[in-house]
C-alpha atoms as a PDB file:
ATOM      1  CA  UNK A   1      -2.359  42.761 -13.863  1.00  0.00           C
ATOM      2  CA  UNK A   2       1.039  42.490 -12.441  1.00  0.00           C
ATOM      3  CA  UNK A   3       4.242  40.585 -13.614  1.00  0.00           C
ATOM      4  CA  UNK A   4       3.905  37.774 -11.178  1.00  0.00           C
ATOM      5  CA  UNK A   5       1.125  36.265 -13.374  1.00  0.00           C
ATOM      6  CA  UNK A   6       3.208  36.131 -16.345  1.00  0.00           C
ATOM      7  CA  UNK A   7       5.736  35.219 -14.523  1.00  0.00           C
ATOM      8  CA  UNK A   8       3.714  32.043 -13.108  1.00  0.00           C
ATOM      9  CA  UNK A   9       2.446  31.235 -16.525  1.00  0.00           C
ATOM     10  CA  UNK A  10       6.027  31.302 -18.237  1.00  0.00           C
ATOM     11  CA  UNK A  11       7.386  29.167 -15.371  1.00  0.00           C
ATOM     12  CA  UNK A  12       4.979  26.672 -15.521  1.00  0.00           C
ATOM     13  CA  UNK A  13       5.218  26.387 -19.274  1.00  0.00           C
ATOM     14  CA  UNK A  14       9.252  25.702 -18.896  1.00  0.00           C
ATOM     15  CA  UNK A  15       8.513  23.483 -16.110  1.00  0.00           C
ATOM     16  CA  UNK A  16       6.324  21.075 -18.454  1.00  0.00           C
ATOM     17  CA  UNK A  17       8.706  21.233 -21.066  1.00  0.00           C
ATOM     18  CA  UNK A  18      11.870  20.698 -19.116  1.00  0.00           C
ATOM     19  CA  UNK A  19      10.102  17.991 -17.390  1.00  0.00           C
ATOM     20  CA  UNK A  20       8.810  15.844 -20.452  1.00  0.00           C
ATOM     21  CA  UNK A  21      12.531  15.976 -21.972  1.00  0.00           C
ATOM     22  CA  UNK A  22      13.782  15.285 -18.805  1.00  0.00           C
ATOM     23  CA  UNK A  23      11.541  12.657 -17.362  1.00  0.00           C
ATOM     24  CA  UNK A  24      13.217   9.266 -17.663  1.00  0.00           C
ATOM     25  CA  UNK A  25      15.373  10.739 -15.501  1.00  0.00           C
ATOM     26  CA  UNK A  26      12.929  11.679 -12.838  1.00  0.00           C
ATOM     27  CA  UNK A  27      12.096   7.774 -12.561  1.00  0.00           C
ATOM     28  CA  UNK A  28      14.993   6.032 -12.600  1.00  0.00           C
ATOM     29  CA  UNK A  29      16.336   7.938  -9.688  1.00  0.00           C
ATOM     30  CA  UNK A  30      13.016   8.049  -7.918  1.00  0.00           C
ATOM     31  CA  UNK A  31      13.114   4.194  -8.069  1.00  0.00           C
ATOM     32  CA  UNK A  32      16.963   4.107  -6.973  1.00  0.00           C
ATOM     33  CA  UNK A  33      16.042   6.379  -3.800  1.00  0.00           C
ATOM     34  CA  UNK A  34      13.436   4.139  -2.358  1.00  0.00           C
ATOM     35  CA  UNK A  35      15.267   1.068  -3.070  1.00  0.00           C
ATOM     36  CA  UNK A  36      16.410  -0.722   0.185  1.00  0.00           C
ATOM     37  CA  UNK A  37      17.460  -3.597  -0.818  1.00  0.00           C
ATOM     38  CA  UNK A  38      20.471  -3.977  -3.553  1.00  0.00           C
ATOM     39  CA  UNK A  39      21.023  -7.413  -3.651  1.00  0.00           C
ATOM     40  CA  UNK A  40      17.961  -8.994  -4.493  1.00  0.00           C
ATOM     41  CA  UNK A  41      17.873 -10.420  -8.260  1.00  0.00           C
ATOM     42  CA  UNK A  42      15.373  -7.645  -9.723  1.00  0.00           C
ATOM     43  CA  UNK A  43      17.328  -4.960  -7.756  1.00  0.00           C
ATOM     44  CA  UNK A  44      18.758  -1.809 -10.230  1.00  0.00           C
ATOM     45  CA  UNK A  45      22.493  -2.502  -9.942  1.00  0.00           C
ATOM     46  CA  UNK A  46      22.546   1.426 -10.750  1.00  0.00           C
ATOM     47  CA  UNK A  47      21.002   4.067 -13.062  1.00  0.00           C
ATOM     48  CA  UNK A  48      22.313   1.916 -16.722  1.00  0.00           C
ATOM     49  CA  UNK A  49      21.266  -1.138 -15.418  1.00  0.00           C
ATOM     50  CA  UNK A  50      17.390   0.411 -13.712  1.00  0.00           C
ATOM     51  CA  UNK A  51      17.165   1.655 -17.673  1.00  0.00           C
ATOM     52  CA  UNK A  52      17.687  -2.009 -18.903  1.00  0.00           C
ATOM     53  CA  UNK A  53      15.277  -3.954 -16.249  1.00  0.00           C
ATOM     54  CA  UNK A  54      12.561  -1.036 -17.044  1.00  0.00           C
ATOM     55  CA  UNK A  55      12.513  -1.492 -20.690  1.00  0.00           C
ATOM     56  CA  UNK A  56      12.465  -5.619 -20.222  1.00  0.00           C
ATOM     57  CA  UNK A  57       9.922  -5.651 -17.801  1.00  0.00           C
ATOM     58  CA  UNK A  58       7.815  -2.380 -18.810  1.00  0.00           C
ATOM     59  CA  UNK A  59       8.758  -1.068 -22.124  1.00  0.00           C
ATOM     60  CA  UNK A  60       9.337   2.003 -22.837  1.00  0.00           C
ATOM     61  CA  UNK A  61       6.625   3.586 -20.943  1.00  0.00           C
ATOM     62  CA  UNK A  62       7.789   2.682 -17.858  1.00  0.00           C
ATOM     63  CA  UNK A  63      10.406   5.455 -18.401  1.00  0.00           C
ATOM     64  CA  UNK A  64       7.871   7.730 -18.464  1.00  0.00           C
ATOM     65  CA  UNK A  65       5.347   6.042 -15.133  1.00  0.00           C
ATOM     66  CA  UNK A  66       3.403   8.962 -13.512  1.00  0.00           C
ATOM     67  CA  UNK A  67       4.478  11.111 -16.219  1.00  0.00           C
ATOM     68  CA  UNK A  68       0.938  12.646 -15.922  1.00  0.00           C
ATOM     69  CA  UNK A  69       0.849  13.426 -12.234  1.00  0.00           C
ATOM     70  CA  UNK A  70       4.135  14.944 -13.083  1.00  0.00           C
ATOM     71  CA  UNK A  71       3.321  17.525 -15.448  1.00  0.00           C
ATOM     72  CA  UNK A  72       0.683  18.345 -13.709  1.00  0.00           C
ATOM     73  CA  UNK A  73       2.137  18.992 -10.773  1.00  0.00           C
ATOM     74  CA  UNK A  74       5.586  20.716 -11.943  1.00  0.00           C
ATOM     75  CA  UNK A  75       2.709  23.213 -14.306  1.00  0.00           C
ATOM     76  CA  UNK A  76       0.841  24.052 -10.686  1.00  0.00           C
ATOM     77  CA  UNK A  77       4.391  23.925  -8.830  1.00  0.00           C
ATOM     78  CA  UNK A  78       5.971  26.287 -10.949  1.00  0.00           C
ATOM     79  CA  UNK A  79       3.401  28.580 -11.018  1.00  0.00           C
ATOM     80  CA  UNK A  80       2.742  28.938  -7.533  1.00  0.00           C
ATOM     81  CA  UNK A  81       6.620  29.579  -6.884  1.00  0.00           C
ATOM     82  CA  UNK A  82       7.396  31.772  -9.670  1.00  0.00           C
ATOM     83  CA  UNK A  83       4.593  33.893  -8.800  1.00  0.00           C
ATOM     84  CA  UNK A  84       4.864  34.178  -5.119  1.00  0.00           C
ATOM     85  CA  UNK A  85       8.315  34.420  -5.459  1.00  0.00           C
ATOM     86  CA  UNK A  86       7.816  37.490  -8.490  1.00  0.00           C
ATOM     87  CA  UNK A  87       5.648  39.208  -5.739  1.00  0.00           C
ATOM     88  CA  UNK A  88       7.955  38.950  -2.714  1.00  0.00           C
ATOM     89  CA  UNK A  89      10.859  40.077  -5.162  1.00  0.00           C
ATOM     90  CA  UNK A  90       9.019  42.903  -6.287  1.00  0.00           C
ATOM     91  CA  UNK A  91       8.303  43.933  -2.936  1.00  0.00           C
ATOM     92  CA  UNK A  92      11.833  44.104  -1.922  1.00  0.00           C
ATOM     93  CA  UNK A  93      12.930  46.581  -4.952  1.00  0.00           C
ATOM     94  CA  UNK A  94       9.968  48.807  -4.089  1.00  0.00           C
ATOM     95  CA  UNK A  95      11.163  48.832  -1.184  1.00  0.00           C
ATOM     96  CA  UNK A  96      14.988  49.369  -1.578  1.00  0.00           C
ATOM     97  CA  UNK A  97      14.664  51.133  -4.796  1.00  0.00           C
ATOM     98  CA  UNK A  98      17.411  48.703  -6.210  1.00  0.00           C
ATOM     99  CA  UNK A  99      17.291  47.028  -9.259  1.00  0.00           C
ATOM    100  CA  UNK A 100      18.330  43.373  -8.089  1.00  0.00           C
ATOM    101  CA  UNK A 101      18.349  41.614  -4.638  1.00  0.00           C
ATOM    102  CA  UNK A 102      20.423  41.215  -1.459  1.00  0.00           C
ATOM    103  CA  UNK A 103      21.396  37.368  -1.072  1.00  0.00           C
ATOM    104  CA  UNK A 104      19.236  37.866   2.095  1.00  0.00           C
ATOM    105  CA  UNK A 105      16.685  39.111   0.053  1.00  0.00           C
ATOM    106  CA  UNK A 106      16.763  36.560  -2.169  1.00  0.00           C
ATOM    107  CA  UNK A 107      16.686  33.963   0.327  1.00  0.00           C
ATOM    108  CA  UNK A 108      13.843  35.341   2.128  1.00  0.00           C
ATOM    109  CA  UNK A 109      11.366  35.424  -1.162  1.00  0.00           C
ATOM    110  CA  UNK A 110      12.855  32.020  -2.339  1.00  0.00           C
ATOM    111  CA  UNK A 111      11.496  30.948   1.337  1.00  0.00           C
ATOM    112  CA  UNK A 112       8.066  32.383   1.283  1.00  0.00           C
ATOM    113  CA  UNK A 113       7.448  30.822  -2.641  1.00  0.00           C
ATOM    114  CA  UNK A 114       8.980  27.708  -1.414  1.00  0.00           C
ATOM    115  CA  UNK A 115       6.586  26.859   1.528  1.00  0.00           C
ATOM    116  CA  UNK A 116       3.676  28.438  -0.240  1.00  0.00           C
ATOM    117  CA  UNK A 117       5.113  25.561  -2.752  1.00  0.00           C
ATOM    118  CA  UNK A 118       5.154  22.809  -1.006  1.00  0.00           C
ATOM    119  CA  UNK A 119       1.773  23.414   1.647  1.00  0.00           C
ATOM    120  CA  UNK A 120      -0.652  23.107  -1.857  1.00  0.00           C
ATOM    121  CA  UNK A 121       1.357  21.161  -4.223  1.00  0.00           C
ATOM    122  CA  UNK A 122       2.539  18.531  -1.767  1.00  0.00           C
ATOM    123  CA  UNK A 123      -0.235  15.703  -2.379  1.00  0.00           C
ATOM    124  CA  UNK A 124       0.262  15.733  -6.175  1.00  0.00           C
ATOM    125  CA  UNK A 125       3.882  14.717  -5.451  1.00  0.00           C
ATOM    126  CA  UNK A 126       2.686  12.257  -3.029  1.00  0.00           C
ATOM    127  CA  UNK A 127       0.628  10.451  -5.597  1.00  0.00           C
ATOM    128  CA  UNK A 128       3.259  11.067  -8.419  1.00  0.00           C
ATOM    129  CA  UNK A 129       6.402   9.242  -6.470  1.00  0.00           C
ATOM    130  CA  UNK A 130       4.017   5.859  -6.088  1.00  0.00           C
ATOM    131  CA  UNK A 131       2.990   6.164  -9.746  1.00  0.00           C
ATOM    132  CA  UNK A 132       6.999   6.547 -10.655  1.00  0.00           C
ATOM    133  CA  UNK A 133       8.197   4.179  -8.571  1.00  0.00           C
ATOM    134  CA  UNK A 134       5.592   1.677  -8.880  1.00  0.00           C
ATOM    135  CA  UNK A 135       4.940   0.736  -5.332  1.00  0.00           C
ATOM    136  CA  UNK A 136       3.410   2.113  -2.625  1.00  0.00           C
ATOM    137  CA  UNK A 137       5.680   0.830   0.351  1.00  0.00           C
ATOM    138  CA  UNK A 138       8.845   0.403   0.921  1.00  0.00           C
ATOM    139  CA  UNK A 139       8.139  -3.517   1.636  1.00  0.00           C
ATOM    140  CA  UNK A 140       5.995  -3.929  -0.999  1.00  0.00           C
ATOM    141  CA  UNK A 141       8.954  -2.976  -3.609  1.00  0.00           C
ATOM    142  CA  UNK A 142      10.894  -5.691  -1.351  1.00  0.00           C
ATOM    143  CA  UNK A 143       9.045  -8.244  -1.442  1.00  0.00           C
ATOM    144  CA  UNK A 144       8.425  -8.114  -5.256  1.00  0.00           C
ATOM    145  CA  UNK A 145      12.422  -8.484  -5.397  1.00  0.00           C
ATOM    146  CA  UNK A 146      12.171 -11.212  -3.338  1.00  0.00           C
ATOM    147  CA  UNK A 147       9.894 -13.459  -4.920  1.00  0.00           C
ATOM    148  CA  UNK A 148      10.451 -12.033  -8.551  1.00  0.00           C
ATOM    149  CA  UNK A 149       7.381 -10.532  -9.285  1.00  0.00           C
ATOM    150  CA  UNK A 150       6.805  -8.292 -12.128  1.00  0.00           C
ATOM    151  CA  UNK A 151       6.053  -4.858 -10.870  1.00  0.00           C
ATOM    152  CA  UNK A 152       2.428  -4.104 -10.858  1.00  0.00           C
ATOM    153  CA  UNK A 153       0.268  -2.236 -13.571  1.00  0.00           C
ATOM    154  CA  UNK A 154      -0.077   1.568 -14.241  1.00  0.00           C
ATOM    155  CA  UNK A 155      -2.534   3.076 -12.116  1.00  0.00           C
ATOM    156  CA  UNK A 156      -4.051   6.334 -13.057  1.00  0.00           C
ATOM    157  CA  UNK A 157      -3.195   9.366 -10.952  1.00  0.00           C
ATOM    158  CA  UNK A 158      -6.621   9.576  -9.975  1.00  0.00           C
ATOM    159  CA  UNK A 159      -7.287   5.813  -8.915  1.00  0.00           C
ATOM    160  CA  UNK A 160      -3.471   6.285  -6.836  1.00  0.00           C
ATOM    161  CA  UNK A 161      -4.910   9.951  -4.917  1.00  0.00           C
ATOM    162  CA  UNK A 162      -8.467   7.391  -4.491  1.00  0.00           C
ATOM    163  CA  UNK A 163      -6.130   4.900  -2.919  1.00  0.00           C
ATOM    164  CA  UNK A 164      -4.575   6.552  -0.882  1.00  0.00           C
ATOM    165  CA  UNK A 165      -7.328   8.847   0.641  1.00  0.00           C
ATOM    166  CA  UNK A 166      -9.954   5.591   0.946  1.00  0.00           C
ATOM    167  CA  UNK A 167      -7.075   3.416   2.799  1.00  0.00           C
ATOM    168  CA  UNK A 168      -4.441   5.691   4.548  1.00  0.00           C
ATOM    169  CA  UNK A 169      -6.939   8.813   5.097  1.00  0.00           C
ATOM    170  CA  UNK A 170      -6.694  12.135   3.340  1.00  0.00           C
ATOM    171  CA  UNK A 171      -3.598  13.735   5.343  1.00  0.00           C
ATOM    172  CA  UNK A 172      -1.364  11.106   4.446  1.00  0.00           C
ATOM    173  CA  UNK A 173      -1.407  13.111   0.657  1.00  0.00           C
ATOM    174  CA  UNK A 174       0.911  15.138   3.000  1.00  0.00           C
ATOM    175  CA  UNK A 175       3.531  12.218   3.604  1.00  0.00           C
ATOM    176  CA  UNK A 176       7.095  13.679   3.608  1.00  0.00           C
ATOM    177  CA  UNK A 177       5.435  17.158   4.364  1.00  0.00           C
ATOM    178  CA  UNK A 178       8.330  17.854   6.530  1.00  0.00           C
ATOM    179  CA  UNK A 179      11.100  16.916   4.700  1.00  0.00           C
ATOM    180  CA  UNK A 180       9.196  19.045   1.802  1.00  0.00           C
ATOM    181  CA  UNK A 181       9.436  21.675   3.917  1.00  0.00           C
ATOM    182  CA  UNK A 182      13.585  21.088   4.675  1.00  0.00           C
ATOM    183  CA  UNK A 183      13.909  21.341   0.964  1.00  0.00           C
ATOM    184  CA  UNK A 184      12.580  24.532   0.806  1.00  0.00           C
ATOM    185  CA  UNK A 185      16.163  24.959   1.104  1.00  0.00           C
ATOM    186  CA  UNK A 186      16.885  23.708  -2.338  1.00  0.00           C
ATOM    187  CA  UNK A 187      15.366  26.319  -4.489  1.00  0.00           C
ATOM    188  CA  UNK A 188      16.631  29.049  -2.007  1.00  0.00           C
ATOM    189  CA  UNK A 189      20.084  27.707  -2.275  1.00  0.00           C
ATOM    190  CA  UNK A 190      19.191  27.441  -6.281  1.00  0.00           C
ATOM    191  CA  UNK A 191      17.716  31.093  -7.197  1.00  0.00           C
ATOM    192  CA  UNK A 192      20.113  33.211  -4.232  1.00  0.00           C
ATOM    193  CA  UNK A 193      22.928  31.401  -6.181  1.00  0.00           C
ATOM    194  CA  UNK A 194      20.842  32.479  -9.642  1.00  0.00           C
ATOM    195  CA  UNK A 195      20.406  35.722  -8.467  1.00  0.00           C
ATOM    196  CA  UNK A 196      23.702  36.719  -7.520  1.00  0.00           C
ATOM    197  CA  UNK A 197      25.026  35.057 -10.078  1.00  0.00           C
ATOM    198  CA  UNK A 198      22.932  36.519 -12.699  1.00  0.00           C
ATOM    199  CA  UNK A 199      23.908  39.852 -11.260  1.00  0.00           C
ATOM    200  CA  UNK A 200      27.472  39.156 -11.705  1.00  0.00           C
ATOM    201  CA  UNK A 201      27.269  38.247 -15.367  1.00  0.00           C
ATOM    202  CA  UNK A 202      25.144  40.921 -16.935  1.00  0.00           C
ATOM    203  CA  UNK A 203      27.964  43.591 -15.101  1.00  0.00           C
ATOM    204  CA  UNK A 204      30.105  41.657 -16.941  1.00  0.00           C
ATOM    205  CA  UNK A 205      28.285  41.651 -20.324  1.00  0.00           C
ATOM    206  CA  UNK A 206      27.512  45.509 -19.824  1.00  0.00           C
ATOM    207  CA  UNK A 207      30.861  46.091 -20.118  1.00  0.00           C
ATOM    208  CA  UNK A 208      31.097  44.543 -23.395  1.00  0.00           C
ATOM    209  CA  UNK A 209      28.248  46.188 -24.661  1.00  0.00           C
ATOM    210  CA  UNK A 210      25.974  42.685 -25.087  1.00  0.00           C
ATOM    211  CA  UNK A 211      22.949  41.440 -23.176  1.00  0.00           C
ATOM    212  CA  UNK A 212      22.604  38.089 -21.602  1.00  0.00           C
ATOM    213  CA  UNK A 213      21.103  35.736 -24.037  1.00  0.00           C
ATOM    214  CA  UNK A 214      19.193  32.252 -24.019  1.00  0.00           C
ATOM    215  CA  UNK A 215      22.215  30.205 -23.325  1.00  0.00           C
ATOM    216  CA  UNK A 216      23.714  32.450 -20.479  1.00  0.00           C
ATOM    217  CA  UNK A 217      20.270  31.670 -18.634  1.00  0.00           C
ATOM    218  CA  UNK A 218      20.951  27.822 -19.719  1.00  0.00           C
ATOM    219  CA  UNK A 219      23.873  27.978 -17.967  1.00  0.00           C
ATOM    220  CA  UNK A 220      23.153  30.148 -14.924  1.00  0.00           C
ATOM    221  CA  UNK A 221      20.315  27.524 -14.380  1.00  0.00           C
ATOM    222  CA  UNK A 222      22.512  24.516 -14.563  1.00  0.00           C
ATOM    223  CA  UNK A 223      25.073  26.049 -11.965  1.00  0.00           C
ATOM    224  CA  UNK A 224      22.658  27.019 -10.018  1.00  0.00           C
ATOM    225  CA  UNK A 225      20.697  23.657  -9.390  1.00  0.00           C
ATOM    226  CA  UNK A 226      23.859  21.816  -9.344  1.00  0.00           C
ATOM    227  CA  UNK A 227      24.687  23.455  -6.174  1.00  0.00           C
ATOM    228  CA  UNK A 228      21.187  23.318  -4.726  1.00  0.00           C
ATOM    229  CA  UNK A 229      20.862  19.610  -5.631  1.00  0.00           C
ATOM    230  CA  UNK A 230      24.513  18.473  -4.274  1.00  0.00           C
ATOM    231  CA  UNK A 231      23.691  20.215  -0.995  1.00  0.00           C
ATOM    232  CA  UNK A 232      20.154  18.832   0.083  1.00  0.00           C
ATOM    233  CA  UNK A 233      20.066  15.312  -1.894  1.00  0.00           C
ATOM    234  CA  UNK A 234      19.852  13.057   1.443  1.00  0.00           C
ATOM    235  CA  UNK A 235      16.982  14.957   2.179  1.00  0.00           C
ATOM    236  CA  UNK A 236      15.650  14.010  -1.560  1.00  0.00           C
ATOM    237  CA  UNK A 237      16.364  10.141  -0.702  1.00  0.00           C
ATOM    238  CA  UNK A 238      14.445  10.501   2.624  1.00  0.00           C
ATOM    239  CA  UNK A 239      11.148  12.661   1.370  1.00  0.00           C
ATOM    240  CA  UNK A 240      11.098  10.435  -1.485  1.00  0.00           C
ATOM    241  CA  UNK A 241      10.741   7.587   1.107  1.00  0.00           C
ATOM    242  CA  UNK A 242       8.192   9.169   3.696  1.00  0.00           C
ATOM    243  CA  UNK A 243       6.237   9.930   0.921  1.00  0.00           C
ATOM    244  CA  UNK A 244       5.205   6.296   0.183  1.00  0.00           C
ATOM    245  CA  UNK A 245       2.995   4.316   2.703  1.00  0.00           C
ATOM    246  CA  UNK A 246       4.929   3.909   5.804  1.00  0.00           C
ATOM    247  CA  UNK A 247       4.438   0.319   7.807  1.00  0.00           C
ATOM    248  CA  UNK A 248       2.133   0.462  10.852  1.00  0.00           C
ATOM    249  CA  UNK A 249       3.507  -3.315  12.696  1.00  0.00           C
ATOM    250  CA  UNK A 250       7.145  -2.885  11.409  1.00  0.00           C
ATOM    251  CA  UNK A 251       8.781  -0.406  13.105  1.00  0.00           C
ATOM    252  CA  UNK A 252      12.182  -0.776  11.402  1.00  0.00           C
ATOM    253  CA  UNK A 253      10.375  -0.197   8.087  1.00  0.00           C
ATOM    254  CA  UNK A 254       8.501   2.934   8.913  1.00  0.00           C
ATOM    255  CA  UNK A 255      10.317   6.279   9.226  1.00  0.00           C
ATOM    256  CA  UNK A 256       8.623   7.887  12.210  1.00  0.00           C
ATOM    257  CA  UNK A 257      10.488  11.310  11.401  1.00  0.00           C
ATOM    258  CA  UNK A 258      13.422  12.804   9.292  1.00  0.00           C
ATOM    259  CA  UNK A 259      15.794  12.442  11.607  1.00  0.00           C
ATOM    260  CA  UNK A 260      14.707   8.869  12.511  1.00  0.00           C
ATOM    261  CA  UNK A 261      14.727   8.383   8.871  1.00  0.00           C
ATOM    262  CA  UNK A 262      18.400   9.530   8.361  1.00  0.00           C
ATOM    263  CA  UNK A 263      19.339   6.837  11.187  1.00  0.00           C
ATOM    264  CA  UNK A 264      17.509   4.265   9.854  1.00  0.00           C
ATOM    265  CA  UNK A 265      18.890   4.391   6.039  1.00  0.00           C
ATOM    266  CA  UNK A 266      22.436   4.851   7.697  1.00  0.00           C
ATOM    267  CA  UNK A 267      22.501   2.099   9.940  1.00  0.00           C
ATOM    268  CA  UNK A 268      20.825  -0.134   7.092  1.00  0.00           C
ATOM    269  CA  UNK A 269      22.426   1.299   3.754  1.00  0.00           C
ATOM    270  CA  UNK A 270      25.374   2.986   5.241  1.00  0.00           C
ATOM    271  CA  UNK A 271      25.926   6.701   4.243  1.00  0.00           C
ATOM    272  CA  UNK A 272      25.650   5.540   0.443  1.00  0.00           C
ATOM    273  CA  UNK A 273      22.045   4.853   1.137  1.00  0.00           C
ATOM    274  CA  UNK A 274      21.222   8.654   1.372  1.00  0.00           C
ATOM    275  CA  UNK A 275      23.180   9.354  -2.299  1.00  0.00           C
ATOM    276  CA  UNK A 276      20.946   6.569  -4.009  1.00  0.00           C
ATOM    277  CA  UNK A 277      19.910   8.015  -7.853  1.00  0.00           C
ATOM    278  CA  UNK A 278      22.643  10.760  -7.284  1.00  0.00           C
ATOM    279  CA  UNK A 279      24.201  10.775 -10.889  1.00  0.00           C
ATOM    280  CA  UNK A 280      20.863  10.504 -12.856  1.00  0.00           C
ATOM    281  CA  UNK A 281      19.563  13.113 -10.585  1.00  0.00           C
ATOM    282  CA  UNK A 282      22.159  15.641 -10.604  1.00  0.00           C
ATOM    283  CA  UNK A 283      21.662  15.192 -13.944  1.00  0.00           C
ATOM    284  CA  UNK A 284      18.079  15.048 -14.258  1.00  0.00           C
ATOM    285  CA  UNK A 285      17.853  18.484 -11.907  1.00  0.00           C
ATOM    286  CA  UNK A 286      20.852  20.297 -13.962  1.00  0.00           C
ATOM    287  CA  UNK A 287      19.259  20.033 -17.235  1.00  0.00           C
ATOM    288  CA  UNK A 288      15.517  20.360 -16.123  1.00  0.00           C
ATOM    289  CA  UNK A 289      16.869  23.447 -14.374  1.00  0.00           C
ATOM    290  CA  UNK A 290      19.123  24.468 -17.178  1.00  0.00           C
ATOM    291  CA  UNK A 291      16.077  24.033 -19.636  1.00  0.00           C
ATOM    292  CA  UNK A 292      13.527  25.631 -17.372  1.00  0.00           C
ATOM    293  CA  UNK A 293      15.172  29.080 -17.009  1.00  0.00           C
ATOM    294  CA  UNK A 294      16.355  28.783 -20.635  1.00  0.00           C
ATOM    295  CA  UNK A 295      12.392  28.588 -21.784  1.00  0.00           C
ATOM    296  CA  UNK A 296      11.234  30.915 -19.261  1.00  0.00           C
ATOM    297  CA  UNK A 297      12.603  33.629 -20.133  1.00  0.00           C
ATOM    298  CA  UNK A 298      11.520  32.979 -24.390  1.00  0.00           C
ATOM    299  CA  UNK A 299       7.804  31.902 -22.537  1.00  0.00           C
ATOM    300  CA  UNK A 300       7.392  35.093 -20.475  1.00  0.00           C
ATOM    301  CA  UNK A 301       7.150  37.729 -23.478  1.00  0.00           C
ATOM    302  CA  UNK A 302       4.375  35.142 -24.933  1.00  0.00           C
ATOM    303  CA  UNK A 303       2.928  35.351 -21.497  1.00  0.00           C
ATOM    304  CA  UNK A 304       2.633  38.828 -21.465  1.00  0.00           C
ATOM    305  CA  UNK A 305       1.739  39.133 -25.441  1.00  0.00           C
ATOM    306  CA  UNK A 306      -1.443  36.570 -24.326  1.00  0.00           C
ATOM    307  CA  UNK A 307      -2.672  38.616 -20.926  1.00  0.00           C
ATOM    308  CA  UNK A 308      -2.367  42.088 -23.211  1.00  0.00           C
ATOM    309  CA  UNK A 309      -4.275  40.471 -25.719  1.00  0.00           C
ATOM    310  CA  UNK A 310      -7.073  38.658 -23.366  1.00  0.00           C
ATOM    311  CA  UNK A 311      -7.501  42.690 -22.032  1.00  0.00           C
ATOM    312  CA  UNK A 312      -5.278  41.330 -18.767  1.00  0.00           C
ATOM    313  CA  UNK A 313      -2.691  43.698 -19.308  1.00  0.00           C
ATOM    314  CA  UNK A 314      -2.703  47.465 -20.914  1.00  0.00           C
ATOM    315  CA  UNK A 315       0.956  47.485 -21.634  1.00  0.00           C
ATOM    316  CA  UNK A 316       3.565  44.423 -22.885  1.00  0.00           C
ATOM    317  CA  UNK A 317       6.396  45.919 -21.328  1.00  0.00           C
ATOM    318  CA  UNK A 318       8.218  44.270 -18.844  1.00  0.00           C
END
């Protein structure tokens, strides 16, 4: 059996466990991108004060809202990219005979993982952003403001992906699709910028004689996503958006496309509107990253150890 499997397994075993430290995170800036109104009483006046409402109103659970969906999803996410992306990189070094790849390269594999990505894994993110931000329109979250309500119970990722199939039909699990697909452009931006990066610091180590080491991958993942994340986040703020139940008799609710979406939270929210949840997600996305390729890289020797010893593998080499 090839690397790409244990490649798939170790990534999505970082993903899970960057994601539960990191998950907090995840939902207070979910909740600040989809919010459209910031003056209403129960409004988050930003990321310290989302924190305080969610803890009065929710406890501390409702840090951790759709935390299920989540994992799931980042475990299958993961997977699918690092081992699509494993097989398109080791197609290009067969190729070239080269031991790392061109930035083209890199973009190109980062690419085909990311749409592979994003076409099965899309619906679980769907159901995921209603459980985490608790609503499942824009107007419904407005409304609550308005008259004060307490936000609504937990429901189940299984009742939410019922829900939505029985009243919006089944391809609306692909809400935001496009936008999705735009972001492909984050992890391309993220693992070119790894890659070449990566390349530059183990010259660098070589000449000193050392290998790179847990924390150098901490650190080559934070830099990484940090520039990935600062480049696409309006897109972020408007997937996050399309990917909740769009109005069908209010046309200045509903986002009929990206671009209409863009113009819409612009002429509404000003250009601040697509930067909502910026500094907890910057944050959130750095460390998750940071963690993620940190983990990875202890989790993919275990991966290999298990396949060799489930008869998967004949060697533990990498």
């Amino acid at each position: 059996m090839s690397d790409n499997v244990a490649h798939a397994l170790a990534g999505a075993g970082g993903g899970v466990i960057s994601t539960v430290l990191t998950y907090p995170l995840i939902t207070i800036s979910s909740r600040l991108q989809v919010q459209k109104d910031d003056a209403g009483k129960d409004a988050y006046k930003g990321a310290l004060d989302a924190v305080r409402k969610i803890l009065q109103k929710e406890g501390p659970l409702g840090l951790f809202s759709g935390v299920n969906s989540a994992l799931f999803g980042i475990a299958i996410t993961n997977g699918v990219y690092y081992y699509w992306y494993e097989f398109v990189k080791a197609a290009f070094l067969a190729t070239s005979k080269k031991r790392g790849m061109s930035t083209p390269e890199s973009m190109a594999a980062g690419a085909v993982a990311g749409a592979a990505t994003v076409l099965i894994t899309n619906p679980i993110w769907v159901v995921n952003t209603r459980q985490t931000t608790k609503k499942d329109s824009l107007e419904e979250g407005q409304k609550a403001q308005q008259m004060c309500k307490v936000t609504k119970n937990k429901a189940s990722a299984w009742s939410t992906f019922i829900s939505i199939v029985r009243e919006d039909g089944p391809f609306a699990l692909w809400q935001g699709l496009i936008p999705a697909l735009i972001l492909v452009a984050n992890p391309i931006i993220q693992y070119t910028a790894f890659e070449q990066l990566k390349r530059r610091l183990e010259k660098f180590k070589a000449t000193n004689g050392s290998k790179l080491m847990s924390w150098d991958f901490f650190l080559l993942g934070a830099m990484s996503k940090l520039i990935a994340t600062s480049i696409t986040y309006p897109y972020i703020v408007v997937k996050s958006r399309m990917q909740l139940k769009q109005s069908k008799s209010d046309d200045a609710a509903r986002y009929n496309s990206v671009l209409d979406g863009f113009q819409k939270i612009i002429r509404k929210e000003g250009i601040q509107g697509l930067y909502k949840g910026l500094n907890s997600k910057l944050l959130q996305s750095v460390l998750t990253a940071a963690m993620l390729f940190m983990s990875k890289e202890e989790l993919y020797q275990y991966s290999v150890a298990l396949l060799v010893a489930f008869g998967f593998r004949k060697t533990s080499q990498k």
